[in-house]
N, C-alpha and C. Protein backbone atom coordinates (compact mmCIF):
# COMPACT_ATOMS: atom_id res chain seq x y z
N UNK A 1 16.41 -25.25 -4.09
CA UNK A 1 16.91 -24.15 -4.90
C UNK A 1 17.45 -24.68 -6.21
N UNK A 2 16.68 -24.55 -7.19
CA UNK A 2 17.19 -25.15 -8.54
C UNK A 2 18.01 -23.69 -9.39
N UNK A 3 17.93 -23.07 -8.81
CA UNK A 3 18.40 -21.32 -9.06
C UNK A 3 20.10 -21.49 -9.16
N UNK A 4 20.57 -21.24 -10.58
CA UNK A 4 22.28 -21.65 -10.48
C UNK A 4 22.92 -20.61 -10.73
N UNK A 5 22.13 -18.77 -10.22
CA UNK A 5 23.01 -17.89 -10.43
C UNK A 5 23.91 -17.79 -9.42
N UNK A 6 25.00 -18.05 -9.44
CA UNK A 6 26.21 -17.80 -8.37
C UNK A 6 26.33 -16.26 -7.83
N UNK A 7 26.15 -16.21 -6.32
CA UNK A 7 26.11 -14.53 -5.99
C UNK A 7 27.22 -14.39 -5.57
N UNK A 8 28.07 -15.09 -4.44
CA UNK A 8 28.86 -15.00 -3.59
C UNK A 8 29.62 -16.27 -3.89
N UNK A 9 31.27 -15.92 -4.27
CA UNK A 9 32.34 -17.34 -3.68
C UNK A 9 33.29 -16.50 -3.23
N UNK A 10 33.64 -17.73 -2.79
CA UNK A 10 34.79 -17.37 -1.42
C UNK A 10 36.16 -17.16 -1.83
N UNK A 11 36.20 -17.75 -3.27
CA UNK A 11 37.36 -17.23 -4.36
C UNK A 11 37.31 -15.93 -4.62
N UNK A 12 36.48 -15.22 -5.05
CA UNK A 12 36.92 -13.76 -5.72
C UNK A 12 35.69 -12.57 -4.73
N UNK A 13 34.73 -13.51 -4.02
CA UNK A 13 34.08 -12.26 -3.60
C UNK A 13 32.42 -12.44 -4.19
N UNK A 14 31.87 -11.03 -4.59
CA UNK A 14 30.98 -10.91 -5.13
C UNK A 14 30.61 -11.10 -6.71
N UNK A 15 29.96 -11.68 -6.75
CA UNK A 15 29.53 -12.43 -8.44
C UNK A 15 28.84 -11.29 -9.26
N UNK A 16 27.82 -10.77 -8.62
CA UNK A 16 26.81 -9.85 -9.63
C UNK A 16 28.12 -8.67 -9.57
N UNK A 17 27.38 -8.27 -10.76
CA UNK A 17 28.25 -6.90 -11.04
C UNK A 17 27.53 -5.73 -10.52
N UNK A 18 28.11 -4.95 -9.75
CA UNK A 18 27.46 -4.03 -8.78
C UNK A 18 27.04 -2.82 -10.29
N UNK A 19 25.93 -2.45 -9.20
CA UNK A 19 25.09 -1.43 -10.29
C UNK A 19 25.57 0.13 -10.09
N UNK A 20 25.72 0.46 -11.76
CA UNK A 20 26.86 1.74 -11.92
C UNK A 20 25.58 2.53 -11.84
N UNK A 21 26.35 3.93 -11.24
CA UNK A 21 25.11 5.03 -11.26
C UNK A 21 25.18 5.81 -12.23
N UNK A 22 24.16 6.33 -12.94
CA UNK A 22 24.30 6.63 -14.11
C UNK A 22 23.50 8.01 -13.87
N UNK A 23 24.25 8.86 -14.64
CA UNK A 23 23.24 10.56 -14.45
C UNK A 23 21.83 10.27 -15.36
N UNK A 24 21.07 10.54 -14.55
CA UNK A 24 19.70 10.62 -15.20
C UNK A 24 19.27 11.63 -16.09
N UNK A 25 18.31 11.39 -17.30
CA UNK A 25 18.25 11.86 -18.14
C UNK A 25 17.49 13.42 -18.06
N UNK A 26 18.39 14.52 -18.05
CA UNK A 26 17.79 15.62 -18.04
C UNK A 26 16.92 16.51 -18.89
N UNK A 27 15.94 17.17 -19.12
CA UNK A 27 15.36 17.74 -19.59
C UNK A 27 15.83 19.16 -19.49
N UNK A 28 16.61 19.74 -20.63
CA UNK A 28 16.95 21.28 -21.14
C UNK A 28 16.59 21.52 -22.01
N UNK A 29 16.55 22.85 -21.65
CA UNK A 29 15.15 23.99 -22.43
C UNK A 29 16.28 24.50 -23.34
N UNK A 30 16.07 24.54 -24.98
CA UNK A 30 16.89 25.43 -25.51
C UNK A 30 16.74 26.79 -25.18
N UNK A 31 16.02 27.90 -24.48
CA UNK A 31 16.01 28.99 -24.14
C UNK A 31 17.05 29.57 -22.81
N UNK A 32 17.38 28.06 -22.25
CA UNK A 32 17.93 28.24 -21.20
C UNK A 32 17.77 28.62 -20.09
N UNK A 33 16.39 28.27 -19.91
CA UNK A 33 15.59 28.80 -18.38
C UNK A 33 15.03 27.64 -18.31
N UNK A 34 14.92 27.96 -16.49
CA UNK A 34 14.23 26.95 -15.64
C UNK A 34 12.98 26.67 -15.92
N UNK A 35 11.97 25.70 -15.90
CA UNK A 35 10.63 25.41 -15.51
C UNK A 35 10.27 25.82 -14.13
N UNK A 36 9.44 25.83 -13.34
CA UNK A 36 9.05 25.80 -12.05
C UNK A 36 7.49 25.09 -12.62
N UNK A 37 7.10 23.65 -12.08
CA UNK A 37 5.79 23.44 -12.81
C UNK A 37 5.24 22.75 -11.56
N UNK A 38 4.13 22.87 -11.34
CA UNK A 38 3.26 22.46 -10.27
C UNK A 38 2.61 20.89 -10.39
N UNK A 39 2.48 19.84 -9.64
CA UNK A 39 2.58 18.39 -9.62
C UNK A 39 1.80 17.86 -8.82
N UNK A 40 0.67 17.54 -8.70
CA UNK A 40 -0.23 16.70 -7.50
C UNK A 40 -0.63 14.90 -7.91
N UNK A 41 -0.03 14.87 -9.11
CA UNK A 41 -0.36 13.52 -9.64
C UNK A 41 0.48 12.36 -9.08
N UNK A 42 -0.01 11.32 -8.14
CA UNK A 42 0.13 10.52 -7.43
C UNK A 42 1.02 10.98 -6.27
N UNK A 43 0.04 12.21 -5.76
CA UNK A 43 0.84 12.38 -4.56
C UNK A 43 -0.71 12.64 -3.43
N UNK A 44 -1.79 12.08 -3.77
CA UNK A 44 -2.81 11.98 -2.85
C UNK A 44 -3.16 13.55 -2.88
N UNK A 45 -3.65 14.16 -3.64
CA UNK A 45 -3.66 15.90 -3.36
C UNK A 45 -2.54 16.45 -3.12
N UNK A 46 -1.63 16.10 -2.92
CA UNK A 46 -1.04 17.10 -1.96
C UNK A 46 -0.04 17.67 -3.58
N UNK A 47 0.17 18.84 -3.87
CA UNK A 47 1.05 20.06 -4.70
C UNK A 47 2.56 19.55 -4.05
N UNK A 48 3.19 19.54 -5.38
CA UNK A 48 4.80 19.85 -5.31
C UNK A 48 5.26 20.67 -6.30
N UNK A 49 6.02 21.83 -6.20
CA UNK A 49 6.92 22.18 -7.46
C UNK A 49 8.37 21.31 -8.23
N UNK A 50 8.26 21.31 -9.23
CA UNK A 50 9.18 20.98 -9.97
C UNK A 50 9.47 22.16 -10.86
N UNK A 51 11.08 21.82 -10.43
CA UNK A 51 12.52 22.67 -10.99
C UNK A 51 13.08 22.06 -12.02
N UNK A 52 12.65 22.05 -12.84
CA UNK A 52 13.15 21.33 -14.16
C UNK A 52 13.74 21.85 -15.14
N UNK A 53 14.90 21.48 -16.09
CA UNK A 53 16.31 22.24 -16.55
C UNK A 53 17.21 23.07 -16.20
N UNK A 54 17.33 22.29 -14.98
CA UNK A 54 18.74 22.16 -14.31
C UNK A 54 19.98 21.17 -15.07
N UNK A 55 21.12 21.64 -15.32
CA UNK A 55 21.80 20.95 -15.87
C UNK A 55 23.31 20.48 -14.67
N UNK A 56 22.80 19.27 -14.58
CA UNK A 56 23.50 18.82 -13.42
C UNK A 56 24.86 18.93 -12.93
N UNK A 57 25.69 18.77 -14.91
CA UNK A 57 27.01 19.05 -15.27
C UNK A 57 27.68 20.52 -14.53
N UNK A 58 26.53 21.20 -14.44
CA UNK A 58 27.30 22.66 -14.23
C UNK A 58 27.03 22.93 -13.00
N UNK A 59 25.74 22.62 -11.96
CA UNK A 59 25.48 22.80 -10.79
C UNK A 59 25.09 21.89 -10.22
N UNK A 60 25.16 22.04 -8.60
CA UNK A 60 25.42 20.38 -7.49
C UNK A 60 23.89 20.86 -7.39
N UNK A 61 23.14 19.72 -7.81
CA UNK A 61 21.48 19.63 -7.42
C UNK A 61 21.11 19.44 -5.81
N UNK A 62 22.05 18.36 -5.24
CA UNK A 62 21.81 18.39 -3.71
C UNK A 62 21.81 19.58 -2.91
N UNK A 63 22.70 20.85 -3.46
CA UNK A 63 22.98 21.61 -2.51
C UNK A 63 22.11 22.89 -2.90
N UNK A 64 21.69 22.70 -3.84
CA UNK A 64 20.69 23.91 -4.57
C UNK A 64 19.69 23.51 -4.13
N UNK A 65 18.39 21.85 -4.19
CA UNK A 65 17.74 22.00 -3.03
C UNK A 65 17.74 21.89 -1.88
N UNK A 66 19.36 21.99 -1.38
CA UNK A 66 18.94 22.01 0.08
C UNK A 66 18.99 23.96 0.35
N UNK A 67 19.58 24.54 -0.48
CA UNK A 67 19.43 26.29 -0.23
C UNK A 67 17.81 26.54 -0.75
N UNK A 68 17.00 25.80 -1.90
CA UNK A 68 15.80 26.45 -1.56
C UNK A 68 14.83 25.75 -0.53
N UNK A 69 15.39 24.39 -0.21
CA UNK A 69 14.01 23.85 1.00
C UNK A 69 14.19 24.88 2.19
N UNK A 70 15.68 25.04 2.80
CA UNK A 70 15.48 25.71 3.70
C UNK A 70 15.34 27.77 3.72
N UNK A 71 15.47 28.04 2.72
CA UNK A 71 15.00 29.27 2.50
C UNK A 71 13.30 29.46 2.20
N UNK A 72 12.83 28.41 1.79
CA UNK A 72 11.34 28.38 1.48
C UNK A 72 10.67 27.99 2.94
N UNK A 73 11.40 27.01 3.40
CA UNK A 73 10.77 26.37 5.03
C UNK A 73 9.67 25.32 4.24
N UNK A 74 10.29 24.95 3.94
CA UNK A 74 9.60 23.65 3.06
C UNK A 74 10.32 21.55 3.07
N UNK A 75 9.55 20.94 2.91
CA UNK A 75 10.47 19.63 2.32
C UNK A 75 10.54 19.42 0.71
N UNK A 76 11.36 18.81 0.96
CA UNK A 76 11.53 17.96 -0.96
C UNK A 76 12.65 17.15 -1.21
N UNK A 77 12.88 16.76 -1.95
CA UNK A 77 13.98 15.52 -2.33
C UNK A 77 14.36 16.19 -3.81
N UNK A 78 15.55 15.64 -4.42
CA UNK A 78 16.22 15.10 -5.65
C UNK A 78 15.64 14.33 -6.53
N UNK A 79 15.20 14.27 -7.50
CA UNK A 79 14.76 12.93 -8.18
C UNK A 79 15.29 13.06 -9.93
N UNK A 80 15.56 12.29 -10.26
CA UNK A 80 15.87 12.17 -11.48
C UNK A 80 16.28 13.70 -12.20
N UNK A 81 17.22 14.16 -11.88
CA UNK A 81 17.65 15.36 -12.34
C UNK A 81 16.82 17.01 -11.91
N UNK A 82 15.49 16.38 -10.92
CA UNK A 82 14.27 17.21 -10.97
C UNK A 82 14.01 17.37 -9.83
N UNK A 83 14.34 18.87 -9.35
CA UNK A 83 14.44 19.43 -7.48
C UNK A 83 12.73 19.08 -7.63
N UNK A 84 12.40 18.90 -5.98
CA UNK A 84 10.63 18.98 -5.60
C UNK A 84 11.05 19.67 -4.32
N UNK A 85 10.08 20.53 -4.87
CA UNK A 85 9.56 21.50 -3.28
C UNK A 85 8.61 21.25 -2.91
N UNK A 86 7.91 20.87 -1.70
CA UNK A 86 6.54 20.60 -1.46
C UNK A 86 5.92 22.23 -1.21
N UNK A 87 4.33 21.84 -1.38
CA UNK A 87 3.93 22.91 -1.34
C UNK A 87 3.89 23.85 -2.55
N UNK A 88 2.93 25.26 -2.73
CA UNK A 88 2.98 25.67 -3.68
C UNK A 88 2.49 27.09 -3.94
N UNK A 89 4.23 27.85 -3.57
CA UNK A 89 3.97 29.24 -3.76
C UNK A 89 5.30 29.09 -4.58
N UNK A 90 4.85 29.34 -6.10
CA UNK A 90 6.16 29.77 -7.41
C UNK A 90 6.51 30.54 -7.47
N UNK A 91 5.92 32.03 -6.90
CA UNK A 91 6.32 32.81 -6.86
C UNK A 91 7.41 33.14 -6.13
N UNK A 92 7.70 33.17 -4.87
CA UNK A 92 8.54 33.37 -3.87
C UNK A 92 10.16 32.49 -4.83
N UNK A 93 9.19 30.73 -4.87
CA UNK A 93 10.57 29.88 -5.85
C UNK A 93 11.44 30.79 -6.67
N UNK A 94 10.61 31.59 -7.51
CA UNK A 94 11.00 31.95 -9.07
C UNK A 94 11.84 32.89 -8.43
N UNK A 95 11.67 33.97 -6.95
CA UNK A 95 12.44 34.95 -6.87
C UNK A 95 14.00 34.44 -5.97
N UNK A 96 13.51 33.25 -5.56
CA UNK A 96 14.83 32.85 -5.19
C UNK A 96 15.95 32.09 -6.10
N UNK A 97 15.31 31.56 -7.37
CA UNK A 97 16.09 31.21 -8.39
C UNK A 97 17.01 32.19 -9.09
N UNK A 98 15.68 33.37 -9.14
CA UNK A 98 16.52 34.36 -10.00
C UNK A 98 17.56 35.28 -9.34
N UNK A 99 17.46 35.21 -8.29
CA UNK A 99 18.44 35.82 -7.05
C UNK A 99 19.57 35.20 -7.25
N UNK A 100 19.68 33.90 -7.34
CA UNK A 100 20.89 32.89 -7.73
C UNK A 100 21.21 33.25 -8.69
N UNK A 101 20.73 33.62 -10.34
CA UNK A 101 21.55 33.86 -11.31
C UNK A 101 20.88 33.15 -12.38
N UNK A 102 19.73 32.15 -11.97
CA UNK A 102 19.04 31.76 -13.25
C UNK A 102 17.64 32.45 -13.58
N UNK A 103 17.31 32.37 -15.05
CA UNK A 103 16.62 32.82 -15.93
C UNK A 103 15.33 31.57 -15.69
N UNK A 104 14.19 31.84 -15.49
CA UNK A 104 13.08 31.07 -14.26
C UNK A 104 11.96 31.52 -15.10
N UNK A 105 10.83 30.75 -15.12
CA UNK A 105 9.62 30.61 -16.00
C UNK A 105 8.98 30.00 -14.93
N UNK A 106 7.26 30.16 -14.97
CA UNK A 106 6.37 29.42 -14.54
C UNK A 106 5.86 28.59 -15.76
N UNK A 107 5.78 27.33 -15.52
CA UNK A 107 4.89 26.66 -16.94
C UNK A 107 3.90 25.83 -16.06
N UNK A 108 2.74 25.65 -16.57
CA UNK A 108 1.77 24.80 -16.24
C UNK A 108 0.76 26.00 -15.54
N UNK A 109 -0.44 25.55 -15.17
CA UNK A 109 -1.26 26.20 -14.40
C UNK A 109 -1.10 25.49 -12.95
């Protein structure tokens, strides 16, 4: 091991400086409505929606997709500021967004 980054001493602990989490960079619409945009690119065929301009500051993203995965009966994750619903009916999405209180667009084909 000719490698002389020090990770661990027994003096202070841990050497690297632990990695800060940082809010990821969001995409907002000056109109102030949602995207809902449809996504199959590197996902083997398979369709996801993306919820995009959400502004994280004002609403908890974890808990907003976990009220539309399980109101849709769907999966999806969090990613970089950007809910995924698998699957792909926008319509039903768009009426459960706007039920919540946001102003909802389809973009993309």
């Amino acid at each position: 091991m000719s490698d002389n980054n020090l990770v661990y001493s027994t003096d202070s602990g841990r050497i690297r400086p632990e990695k800060q989490s940082e809010q990821p960079d969001v995409k907002l619409f000056k109109d102030g409505a949602l995207r809902i945009e449809r996504q199959t690119k590197g996902r083997k065929g398979k369709g996801v929606m993306l919820v995009v301009g959400i502004d994280p500051n004002e609403h908890d993203m974890k808990k907003l997709a976990k009220t539309l995965k399980s109101k849709m009966g769907q999966g999806g994750a969090v990613k970089e500021g950007v809910i995924e619903i698998q699957g792909d009916d926008r319509d039903k999405l768009k009426g459960l967004l706007e039920a919540q209180g946001f102003k909802v667009k389809i973009a993309g084909g």
